[in-house]
Protein backbone atom coordinates (compact mmCIF):
# COMPACT_ATOMS: atom_id res chain seq x y z
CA UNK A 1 0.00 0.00 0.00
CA UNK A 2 1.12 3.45 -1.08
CA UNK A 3 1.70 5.40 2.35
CA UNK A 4 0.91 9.09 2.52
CA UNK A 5 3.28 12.19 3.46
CA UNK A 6 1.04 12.22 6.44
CA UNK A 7 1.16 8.81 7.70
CA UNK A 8 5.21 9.09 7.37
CA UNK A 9 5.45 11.69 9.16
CA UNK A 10 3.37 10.25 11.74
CA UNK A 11 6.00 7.77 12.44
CA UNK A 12 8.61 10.32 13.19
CA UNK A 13 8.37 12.26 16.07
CA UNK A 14 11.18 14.26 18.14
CA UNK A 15 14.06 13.23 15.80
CA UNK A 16 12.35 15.01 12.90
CA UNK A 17 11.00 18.36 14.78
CA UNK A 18 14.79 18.57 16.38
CA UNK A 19 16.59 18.15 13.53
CA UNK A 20 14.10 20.76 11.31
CA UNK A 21 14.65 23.38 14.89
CA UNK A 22 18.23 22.92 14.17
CA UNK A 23 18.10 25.24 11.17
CA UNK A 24 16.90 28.33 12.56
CA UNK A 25 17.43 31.63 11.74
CA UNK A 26 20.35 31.60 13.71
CA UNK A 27 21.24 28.85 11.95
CA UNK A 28 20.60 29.87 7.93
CA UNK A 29 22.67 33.00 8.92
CA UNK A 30 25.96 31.16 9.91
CA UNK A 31 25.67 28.69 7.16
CA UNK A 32 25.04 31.76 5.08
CA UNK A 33 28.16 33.14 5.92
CA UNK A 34 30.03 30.37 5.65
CA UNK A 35 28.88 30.27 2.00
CA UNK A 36 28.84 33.59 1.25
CA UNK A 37 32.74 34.07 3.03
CA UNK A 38 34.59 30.62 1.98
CA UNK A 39 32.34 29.42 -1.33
CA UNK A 40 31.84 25.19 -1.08
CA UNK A 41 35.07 25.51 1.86
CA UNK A 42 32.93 24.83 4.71
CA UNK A 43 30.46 22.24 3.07
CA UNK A 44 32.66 19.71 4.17
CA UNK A 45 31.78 20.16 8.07
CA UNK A 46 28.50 18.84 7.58
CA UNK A 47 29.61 15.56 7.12
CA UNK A 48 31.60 15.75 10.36
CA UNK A 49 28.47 17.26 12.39
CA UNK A 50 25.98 14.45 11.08
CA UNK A 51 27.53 11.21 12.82
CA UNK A 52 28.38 13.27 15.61
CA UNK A 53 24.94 15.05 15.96
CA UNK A 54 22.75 11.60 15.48
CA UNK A 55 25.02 9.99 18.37
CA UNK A 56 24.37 12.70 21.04
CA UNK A 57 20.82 13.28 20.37
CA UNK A 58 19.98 9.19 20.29
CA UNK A 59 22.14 9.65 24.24
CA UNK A 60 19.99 12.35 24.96
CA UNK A 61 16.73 10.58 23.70
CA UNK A 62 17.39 7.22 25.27
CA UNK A 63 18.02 8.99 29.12
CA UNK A 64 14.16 10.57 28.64
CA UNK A 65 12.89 7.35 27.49
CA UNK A 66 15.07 4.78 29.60
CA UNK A 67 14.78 6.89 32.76
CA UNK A 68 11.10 8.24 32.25
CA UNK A 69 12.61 12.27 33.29
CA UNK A 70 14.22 14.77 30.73
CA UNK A 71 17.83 16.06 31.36
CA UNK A 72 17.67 18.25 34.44
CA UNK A 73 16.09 15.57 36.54
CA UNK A 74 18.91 13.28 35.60
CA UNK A 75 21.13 16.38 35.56
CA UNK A 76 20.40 16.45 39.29
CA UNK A 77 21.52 12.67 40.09
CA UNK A 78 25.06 12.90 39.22
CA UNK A 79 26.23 16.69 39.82
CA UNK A 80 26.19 18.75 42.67
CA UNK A 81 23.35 21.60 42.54
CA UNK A 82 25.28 24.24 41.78
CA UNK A 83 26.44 22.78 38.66
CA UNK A 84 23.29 21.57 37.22
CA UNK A 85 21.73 25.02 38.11
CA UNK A 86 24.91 26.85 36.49
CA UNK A 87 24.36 24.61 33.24
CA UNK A 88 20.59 25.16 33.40
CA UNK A 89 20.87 28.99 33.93
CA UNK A 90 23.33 29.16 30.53
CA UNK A 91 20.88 27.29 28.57
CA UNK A 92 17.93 29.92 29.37
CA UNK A 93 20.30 32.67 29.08
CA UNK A 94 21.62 31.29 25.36
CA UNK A 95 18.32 30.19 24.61
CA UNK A 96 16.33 34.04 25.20
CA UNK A 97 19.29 35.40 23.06
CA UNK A 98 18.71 33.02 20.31
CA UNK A 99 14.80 33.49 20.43
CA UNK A 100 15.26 37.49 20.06
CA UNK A 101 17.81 36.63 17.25
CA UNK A 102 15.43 34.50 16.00
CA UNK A 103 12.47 36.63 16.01
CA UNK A 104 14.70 40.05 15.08
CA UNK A 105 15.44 37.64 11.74
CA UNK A 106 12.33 36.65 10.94
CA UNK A 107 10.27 39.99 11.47
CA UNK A 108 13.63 41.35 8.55
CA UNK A 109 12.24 38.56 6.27
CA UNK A 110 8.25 39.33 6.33
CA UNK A 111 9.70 43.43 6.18
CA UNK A 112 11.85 42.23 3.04
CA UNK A 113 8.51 40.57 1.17
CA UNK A 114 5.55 42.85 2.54
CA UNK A 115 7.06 45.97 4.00
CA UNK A 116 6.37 47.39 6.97
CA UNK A 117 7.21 47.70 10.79
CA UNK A 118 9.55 45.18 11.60
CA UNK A 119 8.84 45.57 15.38
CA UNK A 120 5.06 45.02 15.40
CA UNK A 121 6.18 41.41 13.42
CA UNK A 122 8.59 40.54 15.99
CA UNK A 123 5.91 40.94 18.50
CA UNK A 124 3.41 39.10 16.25
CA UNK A 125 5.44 36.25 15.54
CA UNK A 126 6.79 35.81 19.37
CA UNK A 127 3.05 36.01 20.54
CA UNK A 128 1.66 34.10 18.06
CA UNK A 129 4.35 30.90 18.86
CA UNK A 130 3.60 31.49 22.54
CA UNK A 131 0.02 30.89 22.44
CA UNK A 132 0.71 27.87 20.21
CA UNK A 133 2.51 26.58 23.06
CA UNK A 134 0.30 27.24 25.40
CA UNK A 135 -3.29 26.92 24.98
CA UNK A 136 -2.97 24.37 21.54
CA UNK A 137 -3.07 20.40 22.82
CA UNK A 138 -0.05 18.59 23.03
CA UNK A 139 -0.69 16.12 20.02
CA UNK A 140 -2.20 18.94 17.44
CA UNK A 141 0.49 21.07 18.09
CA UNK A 142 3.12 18.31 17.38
CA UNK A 143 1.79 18.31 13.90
CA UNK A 144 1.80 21.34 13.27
CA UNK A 145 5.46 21.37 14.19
CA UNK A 146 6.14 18.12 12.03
CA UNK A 147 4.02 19.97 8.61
CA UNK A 148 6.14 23.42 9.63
CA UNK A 149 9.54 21.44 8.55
CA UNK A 150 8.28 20.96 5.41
CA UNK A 151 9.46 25.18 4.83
CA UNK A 152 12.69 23.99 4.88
CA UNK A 153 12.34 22.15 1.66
CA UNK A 154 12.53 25.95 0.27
CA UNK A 155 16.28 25.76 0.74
CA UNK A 156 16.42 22.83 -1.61
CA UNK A 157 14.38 24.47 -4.34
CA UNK A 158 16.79 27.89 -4.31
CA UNK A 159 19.67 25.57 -5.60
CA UNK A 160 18.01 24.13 -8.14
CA UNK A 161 17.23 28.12 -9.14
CA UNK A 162 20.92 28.76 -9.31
CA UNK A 163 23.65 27.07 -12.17
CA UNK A 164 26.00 25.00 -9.79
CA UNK A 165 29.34 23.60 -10.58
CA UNK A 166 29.04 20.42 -9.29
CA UNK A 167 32.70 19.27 -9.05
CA UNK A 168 33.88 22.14 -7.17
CA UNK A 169 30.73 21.29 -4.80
CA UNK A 170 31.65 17.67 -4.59
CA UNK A 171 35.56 18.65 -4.06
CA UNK A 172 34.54 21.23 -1.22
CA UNK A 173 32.46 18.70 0.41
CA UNK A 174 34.98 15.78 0.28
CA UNK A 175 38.42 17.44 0.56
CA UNK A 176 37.92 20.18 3.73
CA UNK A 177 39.85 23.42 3.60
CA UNK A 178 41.39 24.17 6.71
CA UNK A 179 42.39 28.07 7.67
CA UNK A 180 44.20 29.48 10.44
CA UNK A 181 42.64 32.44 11.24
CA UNK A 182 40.07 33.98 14.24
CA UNK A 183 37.38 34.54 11.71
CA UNK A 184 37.53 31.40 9.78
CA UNK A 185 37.79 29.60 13.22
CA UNK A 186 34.93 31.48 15.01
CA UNK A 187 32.89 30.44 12.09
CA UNK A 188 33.93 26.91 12.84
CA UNK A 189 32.53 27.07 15.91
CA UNK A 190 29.45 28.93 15.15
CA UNK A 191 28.56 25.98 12.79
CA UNK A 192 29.51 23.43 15.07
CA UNK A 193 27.68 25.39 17.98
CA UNK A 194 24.59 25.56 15.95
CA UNK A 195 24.38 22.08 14.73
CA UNK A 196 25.27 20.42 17.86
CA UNK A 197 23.07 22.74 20.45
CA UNK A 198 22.01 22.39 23.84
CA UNK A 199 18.69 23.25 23.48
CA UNK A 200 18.54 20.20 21.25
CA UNK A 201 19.58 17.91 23.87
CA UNK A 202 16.58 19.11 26.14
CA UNK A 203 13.66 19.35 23.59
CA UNK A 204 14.38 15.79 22.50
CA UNK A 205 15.15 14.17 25.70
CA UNK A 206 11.58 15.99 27.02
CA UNK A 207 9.64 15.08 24.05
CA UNK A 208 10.65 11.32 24.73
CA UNK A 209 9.08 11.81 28.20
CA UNK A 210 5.44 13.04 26.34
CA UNK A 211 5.68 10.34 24.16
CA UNK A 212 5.76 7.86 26.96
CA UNK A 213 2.84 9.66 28.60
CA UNK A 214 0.83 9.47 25.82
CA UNK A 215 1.64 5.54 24.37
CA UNK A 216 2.85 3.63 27.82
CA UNK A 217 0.75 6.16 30.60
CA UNK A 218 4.39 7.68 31.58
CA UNK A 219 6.12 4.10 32.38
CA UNK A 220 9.77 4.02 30.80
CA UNK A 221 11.69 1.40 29.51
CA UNK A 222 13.54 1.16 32.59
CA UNK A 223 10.76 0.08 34.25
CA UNK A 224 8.16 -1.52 31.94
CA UNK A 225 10.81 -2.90 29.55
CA UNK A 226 9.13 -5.27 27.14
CA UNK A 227 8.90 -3.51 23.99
CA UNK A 228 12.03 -1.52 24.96
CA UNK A 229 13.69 -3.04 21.03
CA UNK A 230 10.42 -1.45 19.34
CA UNK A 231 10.84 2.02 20.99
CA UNK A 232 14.88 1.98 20.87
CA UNK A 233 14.70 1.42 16.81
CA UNK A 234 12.46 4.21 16.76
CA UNK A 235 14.70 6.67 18.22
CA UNK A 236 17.86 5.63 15.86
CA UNK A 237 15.77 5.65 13.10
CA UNK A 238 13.71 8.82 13.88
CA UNK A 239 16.69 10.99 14.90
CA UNK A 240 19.04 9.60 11.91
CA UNK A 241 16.13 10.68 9.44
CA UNK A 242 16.05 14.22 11.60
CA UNK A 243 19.58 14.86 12.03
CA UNK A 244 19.47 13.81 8.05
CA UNK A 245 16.98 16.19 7.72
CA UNK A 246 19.24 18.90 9.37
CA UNK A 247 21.94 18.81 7.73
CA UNK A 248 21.23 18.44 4.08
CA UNK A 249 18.77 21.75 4.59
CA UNK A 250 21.99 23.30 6.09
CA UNK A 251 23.74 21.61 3.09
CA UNK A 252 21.76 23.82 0.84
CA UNK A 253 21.63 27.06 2.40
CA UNK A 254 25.71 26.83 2.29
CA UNK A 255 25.06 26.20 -1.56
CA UNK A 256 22.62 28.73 -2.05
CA UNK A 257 25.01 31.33 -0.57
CA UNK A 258 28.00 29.99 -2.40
CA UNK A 259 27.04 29.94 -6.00
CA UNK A 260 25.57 33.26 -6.03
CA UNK A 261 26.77 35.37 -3.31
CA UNK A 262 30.47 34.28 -2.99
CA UNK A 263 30.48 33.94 -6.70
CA UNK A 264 29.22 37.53 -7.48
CA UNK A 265 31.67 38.71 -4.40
CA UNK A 266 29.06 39.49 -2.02
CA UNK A 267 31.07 38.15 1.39
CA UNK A 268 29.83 40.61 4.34
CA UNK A 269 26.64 38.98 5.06
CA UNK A 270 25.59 38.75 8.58
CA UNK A 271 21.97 37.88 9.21
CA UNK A 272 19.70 35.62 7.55
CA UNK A 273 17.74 37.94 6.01
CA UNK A 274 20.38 39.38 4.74
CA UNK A 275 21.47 36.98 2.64
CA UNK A 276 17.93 36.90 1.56
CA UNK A 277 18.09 40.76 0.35
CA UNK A 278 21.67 39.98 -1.20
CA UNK A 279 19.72 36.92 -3.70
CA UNK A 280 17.34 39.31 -5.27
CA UNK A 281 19.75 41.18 -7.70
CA UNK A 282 21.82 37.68 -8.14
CA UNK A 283 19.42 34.89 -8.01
CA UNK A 284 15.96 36.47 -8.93
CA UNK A 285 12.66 37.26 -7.42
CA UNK A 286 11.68 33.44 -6.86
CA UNK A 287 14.84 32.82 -5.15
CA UNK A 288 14.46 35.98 -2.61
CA UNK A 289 10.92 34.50 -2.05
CA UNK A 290 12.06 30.95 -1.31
CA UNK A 291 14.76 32.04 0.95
CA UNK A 292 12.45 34.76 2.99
CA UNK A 293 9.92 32.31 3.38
CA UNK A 294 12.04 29.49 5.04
CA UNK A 295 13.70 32.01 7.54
CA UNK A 296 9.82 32.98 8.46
CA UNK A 297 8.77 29.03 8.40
CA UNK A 298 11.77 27.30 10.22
CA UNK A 299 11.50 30.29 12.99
CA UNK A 300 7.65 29.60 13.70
CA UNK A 301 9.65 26.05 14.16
CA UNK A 302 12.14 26.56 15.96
CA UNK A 303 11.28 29.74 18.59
CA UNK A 304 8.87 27.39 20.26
CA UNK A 305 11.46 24.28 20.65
CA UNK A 306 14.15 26.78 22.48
CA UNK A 307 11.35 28.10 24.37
CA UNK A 308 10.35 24.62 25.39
CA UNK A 309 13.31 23.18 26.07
CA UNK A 310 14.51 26.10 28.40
CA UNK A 311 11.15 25.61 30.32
CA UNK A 312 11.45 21.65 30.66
CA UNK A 313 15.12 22.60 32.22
CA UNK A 314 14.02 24.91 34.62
CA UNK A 315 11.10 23.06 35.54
CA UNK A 316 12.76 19.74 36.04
CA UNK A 317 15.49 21.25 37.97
CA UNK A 318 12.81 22.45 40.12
CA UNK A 319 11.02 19.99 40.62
CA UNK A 320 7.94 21.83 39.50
CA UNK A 321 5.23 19.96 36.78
CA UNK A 322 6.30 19.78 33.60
CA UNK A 323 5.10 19.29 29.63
CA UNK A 324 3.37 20.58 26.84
CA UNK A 325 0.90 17.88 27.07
CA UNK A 326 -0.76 19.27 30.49
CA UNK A 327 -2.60 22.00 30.52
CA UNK A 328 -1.98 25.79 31.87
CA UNK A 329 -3.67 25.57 35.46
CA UNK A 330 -1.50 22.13 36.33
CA UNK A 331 1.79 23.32 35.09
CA UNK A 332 1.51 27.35 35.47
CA UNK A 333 5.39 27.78 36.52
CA UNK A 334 6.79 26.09 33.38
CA UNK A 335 4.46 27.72 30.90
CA UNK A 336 5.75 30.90 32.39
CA UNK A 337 9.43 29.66 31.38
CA UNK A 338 8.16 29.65 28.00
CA UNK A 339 6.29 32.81 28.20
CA UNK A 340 9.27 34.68 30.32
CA UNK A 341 11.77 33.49 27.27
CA UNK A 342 9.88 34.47 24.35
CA UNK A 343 8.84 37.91 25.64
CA UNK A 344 12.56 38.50 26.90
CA UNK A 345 12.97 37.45 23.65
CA UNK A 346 10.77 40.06 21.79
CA UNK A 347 11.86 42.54 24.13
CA UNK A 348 15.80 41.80 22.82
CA UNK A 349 14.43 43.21 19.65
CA UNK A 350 13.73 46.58 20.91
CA UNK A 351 16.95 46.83 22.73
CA UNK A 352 20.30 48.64 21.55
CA UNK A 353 21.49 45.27 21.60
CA UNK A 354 22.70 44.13 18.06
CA UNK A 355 21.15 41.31 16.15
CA UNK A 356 24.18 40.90 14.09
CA UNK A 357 26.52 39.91 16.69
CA UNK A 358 23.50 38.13 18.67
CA UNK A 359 22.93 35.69 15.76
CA UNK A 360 26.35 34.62 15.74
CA UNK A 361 27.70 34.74 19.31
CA UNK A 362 24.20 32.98 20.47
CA UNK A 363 25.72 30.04 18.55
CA UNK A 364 29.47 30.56 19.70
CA UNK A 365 27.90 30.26 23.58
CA UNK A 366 26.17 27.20 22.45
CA UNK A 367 29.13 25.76 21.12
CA UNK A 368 30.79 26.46 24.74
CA UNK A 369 28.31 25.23 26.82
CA UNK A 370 27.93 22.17 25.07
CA UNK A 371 31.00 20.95 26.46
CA UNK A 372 30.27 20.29 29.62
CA UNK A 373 27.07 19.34 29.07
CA UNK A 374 27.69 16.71 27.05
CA UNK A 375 30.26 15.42 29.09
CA UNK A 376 27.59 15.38 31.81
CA UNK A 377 25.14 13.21 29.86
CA UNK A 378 27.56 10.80 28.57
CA UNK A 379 28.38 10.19 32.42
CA UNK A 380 24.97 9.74 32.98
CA UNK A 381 23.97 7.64 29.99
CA UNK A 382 26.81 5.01 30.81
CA UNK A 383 26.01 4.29 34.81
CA UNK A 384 23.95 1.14 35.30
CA UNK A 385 22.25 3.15 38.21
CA UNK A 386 20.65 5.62 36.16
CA UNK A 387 20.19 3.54 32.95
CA UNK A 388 19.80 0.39 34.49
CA UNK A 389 20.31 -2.36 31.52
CA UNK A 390 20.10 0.44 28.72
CA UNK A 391 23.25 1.69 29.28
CA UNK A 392 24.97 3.13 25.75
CA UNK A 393 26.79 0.11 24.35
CA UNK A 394 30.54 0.31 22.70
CA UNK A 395 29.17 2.01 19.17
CA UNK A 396 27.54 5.00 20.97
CA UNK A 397 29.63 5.53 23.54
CA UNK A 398 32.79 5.97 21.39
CA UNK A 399 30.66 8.17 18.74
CA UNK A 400 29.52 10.49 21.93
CA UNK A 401 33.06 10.91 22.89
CA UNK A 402 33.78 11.73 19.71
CA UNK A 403 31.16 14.51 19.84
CA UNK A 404 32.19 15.32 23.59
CA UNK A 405 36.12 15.70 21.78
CA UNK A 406 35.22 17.40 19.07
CA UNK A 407 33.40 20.59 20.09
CA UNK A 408 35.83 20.65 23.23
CA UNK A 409 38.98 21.01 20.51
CA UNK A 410 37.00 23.10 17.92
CA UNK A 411 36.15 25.73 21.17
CA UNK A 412 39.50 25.52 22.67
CA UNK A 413 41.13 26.28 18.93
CA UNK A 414 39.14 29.21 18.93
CA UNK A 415 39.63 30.52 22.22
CA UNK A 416 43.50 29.67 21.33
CA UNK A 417 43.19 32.03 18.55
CA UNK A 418 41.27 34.45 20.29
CA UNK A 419 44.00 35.12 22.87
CA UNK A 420 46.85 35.00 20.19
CA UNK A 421 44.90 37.88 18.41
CA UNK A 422 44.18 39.67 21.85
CA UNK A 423 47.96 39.94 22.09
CA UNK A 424 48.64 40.62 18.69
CA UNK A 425 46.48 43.66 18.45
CA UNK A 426 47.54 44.44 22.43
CA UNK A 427 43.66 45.20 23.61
């Protein structure tokens, strides 16, 4: 029987809205600069982020299913207080700057297509995803999510818009170009910080935890463990699809940027929309459109995951009830995480504070904190106490290490470089 688009993508679940959150404004406007700065020179880290990014998030998805509690909860079991509330406090704080960045990007795009106030959009959008969040039910508003990553698919179609040399594609891809320098380094980071994000981790280890509410009444596999193969193959093969997802979207947008904007010597782009306004002259009114209308679609995505996953954080380090799936009166202190980051958020956008630099350096501290954080959950996915007979086996744990290792030497290259250049310049 011929399956639907809809009953596909009512197999997939958290993988699939994680990985489509992963390109977010913030996001499309690093992978735009690594495009429109270096050509096809950075395509070639998206084959390094996609093993590593499908190994942490399956970690992070099999604590909230094994265990039953998302991150912070588990979090709690193996660090001291202080350091789970340090960790926690970092995420909200990088998540509220990447929700104003987010929101300052896509109110640009809808100014860019229909004129107009860009403030009054910011507002609109950041309302408009917080009462989505709060007063839509769990399971309608999880497909609305999973149809909302079908914008992305815009990316795809602004390629195909544009002539691309396909050797020099497949050579940037295959053979990476390596640079010594703060700026090529920072962006490094940035794309490594945005791929492989913190807020990630959260949103998909909480989602696990409604799923289980809603198919096994809340009992994990730790403790009801019969059809613990069934739900374990769903996770690999819904966050390899997601992850998938990810990073051929991001795949594109590098493309996009490359063979018209580094081509026609357009480098300084900063935002997201941005690069948008630089593709009308170059690649024509249908590719502006395409472009504008996936920063506006993957936002509406991906504003309410960092919301939510701040807000499961908090909450679970509190203690206090958590979830999208219960309603406003039973879990009023973690719908007013949510609320309390997006309007910080929106607020952000009236502030003297630049967007610019927000977009970037919002993914630069996710790239730091990730660190530690991942070391954290690697502890806590390998202790027989926590995961009881789920613990990671050989593959993953060596491919989360890998992870862990990776973003710790990409950050500490940077921060290397950072200092030489501090000296350098004598600042």
């Amino acid at each position: 029987m011929k399956k639907t688009l809809s009953q596909w993508l009512g197999k997939l679940g958290p993988g699939l809205i994680t990985g489509a959150a992963d390109d977010d404004p913030s996001g499309i406007a690093t992978y735009s600069q690594g495009g429109a700065q270096y050509g096809f020179g950075t395509l070639w880290t998206l084959l390094i982020t996609y093993p590593l990014m499908v190994g942490i998030q399956v970690i992070s998805a099999r604590i909230g299913c094994v265990t039953g509690h998302g991150l912070a909860v588990n979090l709690a079991k193996t660090n001291s207080r202080g350091i789970t509330l340090s960790l926690v406090t970092l995420l909200l704080v990088a998540n509220t700057i990447n929700i104003g960045a987010d929101l300052a990007a896509m109110a640009d795009a809808v100014r860019l297509v229909i004129g107009g106030p860009r403030h009054i959009y910011a507002v609109t959008l950041g309302m408009t995803c917080l009462l989505l969040q709060v007063f839509i039910p769990y399971q309608r508003y999880v497909s609305i999510l999973k149809w909302l990553t079908l914008t992305l698919f815009a990316y795809v179609g602004t390629v195909f818009a544009s002539h691309v040399p396909w050797g020099e594609v497949l050579r940037g891809t295959f053979v990476p170009k390596l640079e010594i320098s703060q700026n090529y380094l920072l962006l490094i980071v940035a794309i490594f910080g945005t791929t492989i994000s913190p807020y990630l981790f959260f949103w998909q280890a909480g989602q696990e935890v409604e799923e289980l509410k809603l198919q096994r009444d809340g009992a994990s596999l730790r403790h009801l463990p019969e059809d613990a193969g069934h739900h374990l193959r769903r996770i690999n093969i819904d966050t390899m699809l997601g992850m998938a997802f990810s990073n051929i979207i991001a795949f594109f947008i590098m493309l996009t940027t490359a063979v018209t904007l580094y081509t026609h010597g357009v480098h300084d782009i900063q935002t997201s929309a941005q690069a948008a306004e630089a593709l009308r002259p170059i690649g024509g009114e249908f590719t502006f459109i395409l472009f504008a209308a996936g920063i506006i679609g993957t936002g509406m995505l991906a504003v309410p995951v960092l919301a939510g996953s701040a807000a499961y954080a908090v909450a679970e380090t509190f203690r206090w009830p958590s979830g999208l799936g219960l309603e406003l009166k039973a879990a009023k202190d973690f719908y007013a995480i949510i609320a309390l980051a997006t309007m910080v958020g929106v607020l952000l956008d009236f502030s003297p504070i630049d967007p610019v630099k927000a977009l970037l350096w919002s993914a630069v501290i996710n790239g730091v904190i990730s660190v530690p954080l991942m070391i954290a959950m690697m502890r806590l996915a390998t202790q027989q106490e926590i995961m009881g007979k789920f613990v990671i086996g050989i593959r993953l744990r060596w491919l989360g290490w890998l992870a862990t290792g990776v973003m710790a030497v990409t950050v500490l290259a940077f921060g290397l470089t950072s200092l030489a250049e501090y000296f350098k310049l004598g600042w």
